[in-house]
PDB file of N, CA and C in Angstrom:
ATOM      1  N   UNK A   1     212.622 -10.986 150.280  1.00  0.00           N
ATOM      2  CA  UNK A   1     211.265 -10.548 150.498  1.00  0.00           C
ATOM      3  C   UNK A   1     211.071 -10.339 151.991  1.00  0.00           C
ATOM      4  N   UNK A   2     210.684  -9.399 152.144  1.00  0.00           N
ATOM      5  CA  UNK A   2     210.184  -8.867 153.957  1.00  0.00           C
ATOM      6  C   UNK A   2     208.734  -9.507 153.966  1.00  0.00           C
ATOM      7  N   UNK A   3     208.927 -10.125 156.211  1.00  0.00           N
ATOM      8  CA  UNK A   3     207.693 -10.964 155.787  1.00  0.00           C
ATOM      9  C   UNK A   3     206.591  -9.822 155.698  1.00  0.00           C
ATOM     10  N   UNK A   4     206.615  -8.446 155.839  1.00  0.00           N
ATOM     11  CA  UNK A   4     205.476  -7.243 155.502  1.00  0.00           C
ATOM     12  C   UNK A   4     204.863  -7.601 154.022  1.00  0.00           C
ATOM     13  N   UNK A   5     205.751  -7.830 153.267  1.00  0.00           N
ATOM     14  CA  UNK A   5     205.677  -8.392 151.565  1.00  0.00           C
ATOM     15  C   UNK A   5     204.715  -9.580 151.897  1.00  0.00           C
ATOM     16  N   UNK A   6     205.476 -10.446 152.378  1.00  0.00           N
ATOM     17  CA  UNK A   6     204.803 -11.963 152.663  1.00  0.00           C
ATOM     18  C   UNK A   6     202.908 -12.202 153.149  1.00  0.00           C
ATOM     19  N   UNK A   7     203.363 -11.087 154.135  1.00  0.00           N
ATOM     20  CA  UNK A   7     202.114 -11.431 154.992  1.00  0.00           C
ATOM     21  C   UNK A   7     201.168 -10.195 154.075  1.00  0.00           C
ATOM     22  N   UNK A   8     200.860  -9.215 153.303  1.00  0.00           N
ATOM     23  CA  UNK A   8     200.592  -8.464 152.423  1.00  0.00           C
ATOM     24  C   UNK A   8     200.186  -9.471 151.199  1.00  0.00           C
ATOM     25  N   UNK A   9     201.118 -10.184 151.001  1.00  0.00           N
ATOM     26  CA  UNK A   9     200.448 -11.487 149.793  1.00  0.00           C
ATOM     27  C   UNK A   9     199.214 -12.458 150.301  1.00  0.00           C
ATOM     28  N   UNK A  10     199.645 -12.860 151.863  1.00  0.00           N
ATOM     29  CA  UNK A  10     198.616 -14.241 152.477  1.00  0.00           C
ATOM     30  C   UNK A  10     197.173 -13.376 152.257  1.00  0.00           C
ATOM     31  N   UNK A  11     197.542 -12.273 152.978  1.00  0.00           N
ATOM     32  CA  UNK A  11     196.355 -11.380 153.234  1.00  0.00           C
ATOM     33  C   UNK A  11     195.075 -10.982 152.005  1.00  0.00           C
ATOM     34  N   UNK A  12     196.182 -10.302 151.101  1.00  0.00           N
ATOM     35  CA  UNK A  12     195.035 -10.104 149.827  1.00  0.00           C
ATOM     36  C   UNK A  12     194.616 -11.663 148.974  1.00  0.00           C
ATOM     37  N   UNK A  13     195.300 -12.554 149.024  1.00  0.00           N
ATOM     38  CA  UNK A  13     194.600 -13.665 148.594  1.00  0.00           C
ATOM     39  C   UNK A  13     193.576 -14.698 149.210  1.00  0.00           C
ATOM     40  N   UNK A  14     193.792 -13.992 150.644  1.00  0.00           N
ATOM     41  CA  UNK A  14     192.768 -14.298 152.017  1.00  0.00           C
ATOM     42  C   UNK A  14     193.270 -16.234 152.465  1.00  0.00           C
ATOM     43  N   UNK A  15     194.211 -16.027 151.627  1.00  0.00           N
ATOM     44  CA  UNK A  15     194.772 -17.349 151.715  1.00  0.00           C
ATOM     45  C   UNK A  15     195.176 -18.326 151.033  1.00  0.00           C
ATOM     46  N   UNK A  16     194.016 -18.236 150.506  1.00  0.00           N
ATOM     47  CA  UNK A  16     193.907 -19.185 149.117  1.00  0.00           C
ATOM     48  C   UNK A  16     195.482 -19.812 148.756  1.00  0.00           C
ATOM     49  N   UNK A  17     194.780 -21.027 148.306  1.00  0.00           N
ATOM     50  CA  UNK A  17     196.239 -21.655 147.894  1.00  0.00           C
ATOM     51  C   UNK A  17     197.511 -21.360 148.859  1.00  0.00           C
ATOM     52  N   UNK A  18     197.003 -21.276 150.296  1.00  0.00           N
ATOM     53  CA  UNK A  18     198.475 -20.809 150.855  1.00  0.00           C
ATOM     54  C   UNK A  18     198.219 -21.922 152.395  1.00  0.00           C
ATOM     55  N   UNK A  19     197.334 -21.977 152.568  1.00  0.00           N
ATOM     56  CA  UNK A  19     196.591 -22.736 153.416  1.00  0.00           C
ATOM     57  C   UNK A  19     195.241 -23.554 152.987  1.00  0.00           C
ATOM     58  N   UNK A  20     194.820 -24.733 154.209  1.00  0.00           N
ATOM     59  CA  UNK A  20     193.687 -25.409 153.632  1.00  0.00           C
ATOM     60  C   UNK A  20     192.615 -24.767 154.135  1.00  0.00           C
ATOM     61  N   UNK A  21     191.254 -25.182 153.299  1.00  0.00           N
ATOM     62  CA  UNK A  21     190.066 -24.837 153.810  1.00  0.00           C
ATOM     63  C   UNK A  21     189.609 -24.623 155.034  1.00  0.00           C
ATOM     64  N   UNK A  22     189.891 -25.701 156.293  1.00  0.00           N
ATOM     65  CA  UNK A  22     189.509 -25.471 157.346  1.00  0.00           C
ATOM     66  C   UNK A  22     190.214 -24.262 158.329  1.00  0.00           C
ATOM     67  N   UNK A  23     191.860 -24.605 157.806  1.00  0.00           N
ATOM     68  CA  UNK A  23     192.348 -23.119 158.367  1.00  0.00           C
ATOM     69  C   UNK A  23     192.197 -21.643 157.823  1.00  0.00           C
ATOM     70  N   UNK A  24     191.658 -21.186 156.796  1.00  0.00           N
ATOM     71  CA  UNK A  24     191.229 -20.624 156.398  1.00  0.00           C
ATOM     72  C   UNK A  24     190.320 -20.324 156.987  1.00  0.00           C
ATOM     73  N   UNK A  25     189.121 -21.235 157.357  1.00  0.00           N
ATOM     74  CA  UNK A  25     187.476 -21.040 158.181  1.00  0.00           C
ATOM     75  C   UNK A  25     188.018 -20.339 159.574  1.00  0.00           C
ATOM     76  N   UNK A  26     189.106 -21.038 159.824  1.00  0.00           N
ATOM     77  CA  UNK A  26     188.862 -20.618 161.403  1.00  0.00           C
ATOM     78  C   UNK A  26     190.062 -19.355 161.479  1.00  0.00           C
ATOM     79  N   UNK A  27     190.886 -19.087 160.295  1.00  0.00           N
ATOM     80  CA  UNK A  27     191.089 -17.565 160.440  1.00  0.00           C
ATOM     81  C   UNK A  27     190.082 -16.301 159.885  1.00  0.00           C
ATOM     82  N   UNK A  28     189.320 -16.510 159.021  1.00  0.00           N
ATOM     83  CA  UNK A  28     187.978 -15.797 159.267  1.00  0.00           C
ATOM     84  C   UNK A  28     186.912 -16.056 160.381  1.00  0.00           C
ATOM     85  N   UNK A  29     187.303 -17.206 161.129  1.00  0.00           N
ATOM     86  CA  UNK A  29     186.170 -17.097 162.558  1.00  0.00           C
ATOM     87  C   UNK A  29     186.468 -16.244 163.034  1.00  0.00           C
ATOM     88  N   UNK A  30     188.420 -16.537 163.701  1.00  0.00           N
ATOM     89  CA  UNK A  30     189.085 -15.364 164.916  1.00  0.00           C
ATOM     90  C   UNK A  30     188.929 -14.018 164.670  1.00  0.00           C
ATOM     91  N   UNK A  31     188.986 -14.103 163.199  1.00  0.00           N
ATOM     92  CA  UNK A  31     188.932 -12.864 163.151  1.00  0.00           C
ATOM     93  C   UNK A  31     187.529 -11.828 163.377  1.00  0.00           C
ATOM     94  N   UNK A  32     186.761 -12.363 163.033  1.00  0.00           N
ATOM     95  CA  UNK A  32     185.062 -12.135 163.415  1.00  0.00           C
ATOM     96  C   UNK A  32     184.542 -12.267 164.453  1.00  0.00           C
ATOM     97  N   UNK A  33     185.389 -12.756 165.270  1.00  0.00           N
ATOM     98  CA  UNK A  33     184.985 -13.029 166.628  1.00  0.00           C
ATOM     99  C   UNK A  33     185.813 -12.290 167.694  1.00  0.00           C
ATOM    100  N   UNK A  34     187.468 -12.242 167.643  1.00  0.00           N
ATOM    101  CA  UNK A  34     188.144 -11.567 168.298  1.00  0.00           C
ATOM    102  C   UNK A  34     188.207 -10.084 168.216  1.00  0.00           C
ATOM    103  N   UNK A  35     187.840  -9.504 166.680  1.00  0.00           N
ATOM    104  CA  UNK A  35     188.355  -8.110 166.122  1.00  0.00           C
ATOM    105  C   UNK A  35     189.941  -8.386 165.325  1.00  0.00           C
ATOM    106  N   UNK A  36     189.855  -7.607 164.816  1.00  0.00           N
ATOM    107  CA  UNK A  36     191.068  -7.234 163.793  1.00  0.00           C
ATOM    108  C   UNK A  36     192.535  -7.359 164.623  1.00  0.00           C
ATOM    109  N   UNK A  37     192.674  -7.130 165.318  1.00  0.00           N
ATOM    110  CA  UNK A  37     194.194  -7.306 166.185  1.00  0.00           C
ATOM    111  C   UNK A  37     194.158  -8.830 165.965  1.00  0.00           C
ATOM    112  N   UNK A  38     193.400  -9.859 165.826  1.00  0.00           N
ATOM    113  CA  UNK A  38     193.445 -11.204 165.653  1.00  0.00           C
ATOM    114  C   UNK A  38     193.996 -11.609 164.403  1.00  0.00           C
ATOM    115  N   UNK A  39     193.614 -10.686 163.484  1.00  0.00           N
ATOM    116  CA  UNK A  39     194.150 -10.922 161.987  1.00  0.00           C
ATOM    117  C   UNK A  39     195.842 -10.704 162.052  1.00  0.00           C
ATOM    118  N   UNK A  40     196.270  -9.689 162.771  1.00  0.00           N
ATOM    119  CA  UNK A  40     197.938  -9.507 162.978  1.00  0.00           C
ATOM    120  C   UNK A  40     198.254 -10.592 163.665  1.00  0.00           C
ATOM    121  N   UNK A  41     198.012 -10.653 164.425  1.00  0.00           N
ATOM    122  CA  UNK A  41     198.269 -12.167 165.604  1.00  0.00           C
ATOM    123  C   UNK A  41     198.170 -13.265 164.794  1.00  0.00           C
ATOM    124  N   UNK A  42     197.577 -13.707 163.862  1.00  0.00           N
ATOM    125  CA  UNK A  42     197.459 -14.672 163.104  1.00  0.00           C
ATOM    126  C   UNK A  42     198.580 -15.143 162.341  1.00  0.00           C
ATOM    127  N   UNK A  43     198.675 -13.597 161.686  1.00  0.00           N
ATOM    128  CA  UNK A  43     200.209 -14.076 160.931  1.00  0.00           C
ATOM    129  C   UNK A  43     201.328 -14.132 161.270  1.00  0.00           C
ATOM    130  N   UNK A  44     201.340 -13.387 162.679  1.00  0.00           N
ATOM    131  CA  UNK A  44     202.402 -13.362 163.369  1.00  0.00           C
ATOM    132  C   UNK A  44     202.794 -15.018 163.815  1.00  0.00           C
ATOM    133  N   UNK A  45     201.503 -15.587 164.552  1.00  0.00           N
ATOM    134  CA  UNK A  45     201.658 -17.029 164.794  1.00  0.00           C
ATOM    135  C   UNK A  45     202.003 -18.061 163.756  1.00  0.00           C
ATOM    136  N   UNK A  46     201.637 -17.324 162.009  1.00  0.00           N
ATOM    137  CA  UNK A  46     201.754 -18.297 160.789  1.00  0.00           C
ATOM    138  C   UNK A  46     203.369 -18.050 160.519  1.00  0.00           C
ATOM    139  N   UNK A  47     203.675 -16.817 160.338  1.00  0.00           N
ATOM    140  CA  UNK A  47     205.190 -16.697 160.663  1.00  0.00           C
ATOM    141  C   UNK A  47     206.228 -17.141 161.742  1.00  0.00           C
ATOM    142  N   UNK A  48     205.792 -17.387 162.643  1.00  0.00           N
ATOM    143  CA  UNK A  48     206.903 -18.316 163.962  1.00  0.00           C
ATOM    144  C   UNK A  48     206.577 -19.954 163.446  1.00  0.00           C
ATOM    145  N   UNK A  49     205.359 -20.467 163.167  1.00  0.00           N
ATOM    146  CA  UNK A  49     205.201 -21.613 162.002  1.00  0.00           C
ATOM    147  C   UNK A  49     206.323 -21.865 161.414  1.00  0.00           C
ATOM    148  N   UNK A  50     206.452 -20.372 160.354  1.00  0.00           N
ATOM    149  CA  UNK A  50     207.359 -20.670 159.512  1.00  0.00           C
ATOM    150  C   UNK A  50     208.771 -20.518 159.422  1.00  0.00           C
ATOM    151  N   UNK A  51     209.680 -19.645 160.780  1.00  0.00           N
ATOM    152  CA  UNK A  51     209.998 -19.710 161.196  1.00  0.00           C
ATOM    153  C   UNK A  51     211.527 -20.162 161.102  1.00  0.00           C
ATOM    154  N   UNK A  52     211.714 -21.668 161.100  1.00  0.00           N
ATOM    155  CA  UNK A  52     213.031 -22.442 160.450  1.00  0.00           C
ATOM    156  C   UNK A  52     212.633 -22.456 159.046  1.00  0.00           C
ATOM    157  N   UNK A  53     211.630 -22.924 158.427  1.00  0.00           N
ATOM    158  CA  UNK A  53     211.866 -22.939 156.826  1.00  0.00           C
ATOM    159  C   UNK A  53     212.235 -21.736 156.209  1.00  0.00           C
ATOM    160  N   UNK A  54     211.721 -20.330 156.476  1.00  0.00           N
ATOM    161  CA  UNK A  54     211.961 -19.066 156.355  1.00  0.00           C
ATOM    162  C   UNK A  54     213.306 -19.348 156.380  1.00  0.00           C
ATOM    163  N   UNK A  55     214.005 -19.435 157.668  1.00  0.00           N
ATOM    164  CA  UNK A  55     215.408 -18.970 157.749  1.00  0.00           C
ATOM    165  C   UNK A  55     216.226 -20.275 157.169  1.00  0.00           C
ATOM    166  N   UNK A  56     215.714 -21.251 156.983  1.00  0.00           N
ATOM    167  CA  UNK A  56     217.129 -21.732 156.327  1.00  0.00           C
ATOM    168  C   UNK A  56     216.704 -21.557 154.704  1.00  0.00           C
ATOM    169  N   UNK A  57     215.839 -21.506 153.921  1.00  0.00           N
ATOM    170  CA  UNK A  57     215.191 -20.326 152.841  1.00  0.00           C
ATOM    171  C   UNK A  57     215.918 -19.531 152.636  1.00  0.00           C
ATOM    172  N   UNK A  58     215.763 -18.978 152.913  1.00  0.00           N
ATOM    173  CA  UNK A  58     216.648 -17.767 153.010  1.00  0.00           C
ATOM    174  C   UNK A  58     218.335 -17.141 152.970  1.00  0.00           C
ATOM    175  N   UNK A  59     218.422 -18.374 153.475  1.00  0.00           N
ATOM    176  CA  UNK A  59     220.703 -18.656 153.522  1.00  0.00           C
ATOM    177  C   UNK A  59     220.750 -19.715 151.949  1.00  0.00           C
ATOM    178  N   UNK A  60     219.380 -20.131 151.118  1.00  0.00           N
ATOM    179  CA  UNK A  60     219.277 -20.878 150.033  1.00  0.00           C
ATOM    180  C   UNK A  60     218.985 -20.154 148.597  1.00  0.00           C
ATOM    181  N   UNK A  61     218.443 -18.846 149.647  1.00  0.00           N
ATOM    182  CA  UNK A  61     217.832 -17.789 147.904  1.00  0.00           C
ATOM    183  C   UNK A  61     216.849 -18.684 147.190  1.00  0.00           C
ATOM    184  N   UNK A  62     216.382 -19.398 148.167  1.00  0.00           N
ATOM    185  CA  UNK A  62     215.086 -19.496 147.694  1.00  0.00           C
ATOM    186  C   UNK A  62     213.749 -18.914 147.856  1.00  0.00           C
ATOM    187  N   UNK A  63     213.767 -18.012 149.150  1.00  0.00           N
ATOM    188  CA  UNK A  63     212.730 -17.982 149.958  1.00  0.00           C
ATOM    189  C   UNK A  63     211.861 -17.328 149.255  1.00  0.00           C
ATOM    190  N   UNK A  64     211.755 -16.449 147.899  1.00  0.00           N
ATOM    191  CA  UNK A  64     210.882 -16.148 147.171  1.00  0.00           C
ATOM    192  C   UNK A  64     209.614 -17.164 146.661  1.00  0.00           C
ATOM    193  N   UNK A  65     210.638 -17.965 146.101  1.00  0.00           N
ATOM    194  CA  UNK A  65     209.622 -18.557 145.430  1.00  0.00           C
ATOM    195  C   UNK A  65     208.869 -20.127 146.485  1.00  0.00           C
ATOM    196  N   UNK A  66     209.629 -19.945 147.223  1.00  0.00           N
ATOM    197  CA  UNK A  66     209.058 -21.149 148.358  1.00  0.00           C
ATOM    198  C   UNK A  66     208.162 -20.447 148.969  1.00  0.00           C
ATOM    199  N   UNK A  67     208.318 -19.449 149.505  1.00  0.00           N
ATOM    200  CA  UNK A  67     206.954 -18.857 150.396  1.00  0.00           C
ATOM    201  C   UNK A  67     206.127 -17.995 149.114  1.00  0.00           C
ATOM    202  N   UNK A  68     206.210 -17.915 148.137  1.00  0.00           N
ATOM    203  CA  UNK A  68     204.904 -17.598 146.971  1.00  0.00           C
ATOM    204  C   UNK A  68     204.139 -18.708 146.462  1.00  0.00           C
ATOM    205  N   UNK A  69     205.136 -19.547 146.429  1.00  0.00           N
ATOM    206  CA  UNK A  69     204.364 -20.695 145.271  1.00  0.00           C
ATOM    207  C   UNK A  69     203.875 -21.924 146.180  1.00  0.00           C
ATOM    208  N   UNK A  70     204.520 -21.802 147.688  1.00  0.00           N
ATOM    209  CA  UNK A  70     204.058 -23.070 147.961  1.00  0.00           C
ATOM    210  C   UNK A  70     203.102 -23.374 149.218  1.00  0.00           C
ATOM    211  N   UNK A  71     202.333 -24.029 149.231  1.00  0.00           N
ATOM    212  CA  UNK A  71     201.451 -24.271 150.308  1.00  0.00           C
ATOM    213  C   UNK A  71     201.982 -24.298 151.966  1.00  0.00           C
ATOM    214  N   UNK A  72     201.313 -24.060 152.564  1.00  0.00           N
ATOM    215  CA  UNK A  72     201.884 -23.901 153.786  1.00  0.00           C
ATOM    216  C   UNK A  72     201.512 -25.117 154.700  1.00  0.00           C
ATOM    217  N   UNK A  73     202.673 -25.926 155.092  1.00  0.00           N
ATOM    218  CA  UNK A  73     202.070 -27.521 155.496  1.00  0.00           C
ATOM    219  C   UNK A  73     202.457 -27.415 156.808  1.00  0.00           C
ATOM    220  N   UNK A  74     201.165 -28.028 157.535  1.00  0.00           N
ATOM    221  CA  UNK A  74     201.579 -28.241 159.114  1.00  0.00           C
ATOM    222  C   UNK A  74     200.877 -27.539 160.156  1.00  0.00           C
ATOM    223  N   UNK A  75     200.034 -26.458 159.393  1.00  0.00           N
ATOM    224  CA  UNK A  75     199.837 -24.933 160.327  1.00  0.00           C
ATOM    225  C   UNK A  75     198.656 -25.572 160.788  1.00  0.00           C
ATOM    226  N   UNK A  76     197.863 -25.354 162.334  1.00  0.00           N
ATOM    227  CA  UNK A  76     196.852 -25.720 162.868  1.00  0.00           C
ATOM    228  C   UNK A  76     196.828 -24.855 163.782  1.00  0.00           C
ATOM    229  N   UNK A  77     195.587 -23.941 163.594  1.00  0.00           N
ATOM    230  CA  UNK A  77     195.039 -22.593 164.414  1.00  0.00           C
ATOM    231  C   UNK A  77     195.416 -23.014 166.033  1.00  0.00           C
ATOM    232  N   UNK A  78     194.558 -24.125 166.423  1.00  0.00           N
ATOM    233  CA  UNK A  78     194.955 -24.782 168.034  1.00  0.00           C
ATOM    234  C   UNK A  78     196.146 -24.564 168.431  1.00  0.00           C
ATOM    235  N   UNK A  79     197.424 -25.108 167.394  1.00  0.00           N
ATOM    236  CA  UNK A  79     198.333 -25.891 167.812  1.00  0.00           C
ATOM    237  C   UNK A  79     198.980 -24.279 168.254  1.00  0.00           C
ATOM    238  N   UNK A  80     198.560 -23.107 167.971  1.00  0.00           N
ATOM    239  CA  UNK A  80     199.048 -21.638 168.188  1.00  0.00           C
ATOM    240  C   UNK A  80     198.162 -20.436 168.934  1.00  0.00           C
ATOM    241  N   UNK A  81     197.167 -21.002 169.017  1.00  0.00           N
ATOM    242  CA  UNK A  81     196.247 -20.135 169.869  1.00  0.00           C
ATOM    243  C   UNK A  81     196.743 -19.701 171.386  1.00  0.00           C
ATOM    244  N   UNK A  82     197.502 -20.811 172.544  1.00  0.00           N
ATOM    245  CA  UNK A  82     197.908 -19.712 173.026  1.00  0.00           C
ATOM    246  C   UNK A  82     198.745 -18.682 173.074  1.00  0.00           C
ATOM    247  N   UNK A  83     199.831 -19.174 172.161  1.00  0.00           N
ATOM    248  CA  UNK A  83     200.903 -18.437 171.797  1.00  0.00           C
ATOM    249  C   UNK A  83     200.271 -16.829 171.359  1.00  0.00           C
ATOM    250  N   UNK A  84     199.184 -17.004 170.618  1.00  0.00           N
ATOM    251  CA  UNK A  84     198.390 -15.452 170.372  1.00  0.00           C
ATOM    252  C   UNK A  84     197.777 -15.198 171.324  1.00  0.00           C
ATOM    253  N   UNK A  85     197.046 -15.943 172.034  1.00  0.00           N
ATOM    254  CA  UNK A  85     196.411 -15.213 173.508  1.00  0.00           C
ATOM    255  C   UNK A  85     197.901 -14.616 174.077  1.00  0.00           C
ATOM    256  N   UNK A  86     198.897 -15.054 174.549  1.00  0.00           N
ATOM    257  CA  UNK A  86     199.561 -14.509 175.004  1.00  0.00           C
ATOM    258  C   UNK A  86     200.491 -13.385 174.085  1.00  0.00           C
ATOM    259  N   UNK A  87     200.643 -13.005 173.293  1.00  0.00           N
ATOM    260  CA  UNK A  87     200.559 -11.520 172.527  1.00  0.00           C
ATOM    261  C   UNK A  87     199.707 -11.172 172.397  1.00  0.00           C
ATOM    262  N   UNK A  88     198.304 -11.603 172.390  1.00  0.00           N
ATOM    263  CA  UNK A  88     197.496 -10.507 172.814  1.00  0.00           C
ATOM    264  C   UNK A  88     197.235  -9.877 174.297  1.00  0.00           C
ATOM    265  N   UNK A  89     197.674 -10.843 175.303  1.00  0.00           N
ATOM    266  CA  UNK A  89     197.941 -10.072 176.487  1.00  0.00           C
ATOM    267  C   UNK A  89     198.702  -8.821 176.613  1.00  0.00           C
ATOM    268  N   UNK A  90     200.411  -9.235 175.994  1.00  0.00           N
ATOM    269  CA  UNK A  90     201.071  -8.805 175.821  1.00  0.00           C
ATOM    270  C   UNK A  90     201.381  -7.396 175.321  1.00  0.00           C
ATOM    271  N   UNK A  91     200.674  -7.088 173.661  1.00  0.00           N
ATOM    272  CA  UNK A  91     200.884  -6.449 172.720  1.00  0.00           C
ATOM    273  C   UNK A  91     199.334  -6.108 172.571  1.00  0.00           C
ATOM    274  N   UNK A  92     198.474  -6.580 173.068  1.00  0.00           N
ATOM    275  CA  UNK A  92     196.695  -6.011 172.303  1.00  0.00           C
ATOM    276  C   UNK A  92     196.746  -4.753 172.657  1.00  0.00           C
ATOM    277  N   UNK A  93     196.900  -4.220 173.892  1.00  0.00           N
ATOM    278  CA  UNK A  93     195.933  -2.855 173.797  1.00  0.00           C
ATOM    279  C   UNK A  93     196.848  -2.049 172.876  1.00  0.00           C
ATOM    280  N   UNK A  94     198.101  -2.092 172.803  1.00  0.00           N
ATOM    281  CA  UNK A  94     198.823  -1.163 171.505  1.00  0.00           C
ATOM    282  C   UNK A  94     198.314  -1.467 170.278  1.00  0.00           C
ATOM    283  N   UNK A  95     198.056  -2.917 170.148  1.00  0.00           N
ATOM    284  CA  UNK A  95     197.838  -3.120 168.367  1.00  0.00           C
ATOM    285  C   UNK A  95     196.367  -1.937 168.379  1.00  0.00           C
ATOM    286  N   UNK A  96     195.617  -2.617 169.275  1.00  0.00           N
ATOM    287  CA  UNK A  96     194.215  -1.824 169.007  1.00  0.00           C
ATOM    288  C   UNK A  96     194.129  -0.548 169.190  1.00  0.00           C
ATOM    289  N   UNK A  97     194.639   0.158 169.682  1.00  0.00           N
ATOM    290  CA  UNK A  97     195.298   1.262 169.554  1.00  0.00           C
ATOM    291  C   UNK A  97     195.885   1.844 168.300  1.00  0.00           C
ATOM    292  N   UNK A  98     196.919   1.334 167.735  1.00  0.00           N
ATOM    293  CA  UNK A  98     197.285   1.457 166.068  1.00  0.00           C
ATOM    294  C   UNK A  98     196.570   1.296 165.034  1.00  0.00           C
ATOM    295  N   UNK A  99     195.900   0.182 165.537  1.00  0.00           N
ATOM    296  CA  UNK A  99     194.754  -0.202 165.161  1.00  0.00           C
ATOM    297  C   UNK A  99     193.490   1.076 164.266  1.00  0.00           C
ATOM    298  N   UNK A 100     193.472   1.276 165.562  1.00  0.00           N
ATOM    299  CA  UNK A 100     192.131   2.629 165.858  1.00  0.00           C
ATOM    300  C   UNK A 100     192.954   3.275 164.857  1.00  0.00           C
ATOM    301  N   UNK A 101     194.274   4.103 164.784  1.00  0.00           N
ATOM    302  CA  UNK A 101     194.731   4.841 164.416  1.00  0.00           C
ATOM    303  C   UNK A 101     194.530   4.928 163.082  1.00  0.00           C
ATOM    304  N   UNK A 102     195.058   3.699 162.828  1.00  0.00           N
ATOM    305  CA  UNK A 102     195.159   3.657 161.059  1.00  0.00           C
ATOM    306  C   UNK A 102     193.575   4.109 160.096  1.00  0.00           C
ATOM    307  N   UNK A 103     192.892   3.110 161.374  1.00  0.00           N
ATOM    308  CA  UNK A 103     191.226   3.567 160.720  1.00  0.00           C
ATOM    309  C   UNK A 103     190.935   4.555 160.835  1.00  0.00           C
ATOM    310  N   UNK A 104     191.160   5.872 161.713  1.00  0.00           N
ATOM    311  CA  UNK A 104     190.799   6.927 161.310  1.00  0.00           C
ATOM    312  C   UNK A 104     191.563   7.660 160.810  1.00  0.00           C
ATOM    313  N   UNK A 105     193.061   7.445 160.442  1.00  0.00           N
ATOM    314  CA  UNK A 105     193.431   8.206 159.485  1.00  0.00           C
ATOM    315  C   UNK A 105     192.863   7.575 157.579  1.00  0.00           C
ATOM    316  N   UNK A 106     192.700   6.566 157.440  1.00  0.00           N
ATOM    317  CA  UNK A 106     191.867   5.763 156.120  1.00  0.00           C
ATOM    318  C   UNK A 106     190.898   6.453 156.173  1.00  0.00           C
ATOM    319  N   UNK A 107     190.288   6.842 157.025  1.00  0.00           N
ATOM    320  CA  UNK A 107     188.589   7.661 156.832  1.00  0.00           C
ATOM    321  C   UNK A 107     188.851   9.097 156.487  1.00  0.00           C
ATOM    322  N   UNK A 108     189.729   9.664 157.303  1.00  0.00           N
ATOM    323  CA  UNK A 108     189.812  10.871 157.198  1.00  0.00           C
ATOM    324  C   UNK A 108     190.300  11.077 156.015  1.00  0.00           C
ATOM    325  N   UNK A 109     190.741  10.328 155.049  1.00  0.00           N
ATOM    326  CA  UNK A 109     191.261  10.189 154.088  1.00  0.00           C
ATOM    327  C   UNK A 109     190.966  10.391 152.562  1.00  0.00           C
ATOM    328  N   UNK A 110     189.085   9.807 153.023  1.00  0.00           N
ATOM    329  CA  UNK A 110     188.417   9.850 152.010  1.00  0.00           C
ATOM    330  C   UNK A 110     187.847  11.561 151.629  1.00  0.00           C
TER     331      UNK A 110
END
């Protein structure tokens, strides 16, 4: 599974069952508060999280059903926030940029 797959699953279930309540709250804060480049940054930071379990997962053929079925233990928005401030230094004005892009090609769409 590509984490595009992965992070495509966290996303449409908005979390649920993948994380707890409070991290959940405060990835709909960042995201309401920072703009949408925060939502990529998010998972990007939930993915370096995951990181070693992914990869040794993965040399196990398990990693399907470990990153579908199972809760995600350990993750704390703080414990990664600067790590995303600093890709968003880094990488923001492109995301928002792509960003922009995608939304007006989705509009133009309709």
């Amino acid at each position: 599974m590509s984490p595009s797959h992965l992070v495509k699953r966290w996303m449409t279930s908005c979390f649920l069952n993948i994380l707890p309540w409070n991290e959940i709250a405060n990835y709909v804060l960042i995201v309401v508060s920072e703009g949408p480049v925060f939502q990529v940054l998010y998972c990007v930071a939930l993915l370096k999280h995951l990181e070693t379990r992914l990869l040794h997962h993965s040399t196990q053929h398990t990693l399907l059903y470990d990153t579908l079925e199972e809760p995600v233990q350990g993750f704390v928005l703080s414990n990664y926030l600067d790590y995303m401030l600093s890709l968003d230094r880094e990488h923001g004005t492109m995301l928002r940029k792509d960003l922009a892009d995608i939304n007006i090609s989705c509009v133009g769409d309709r």
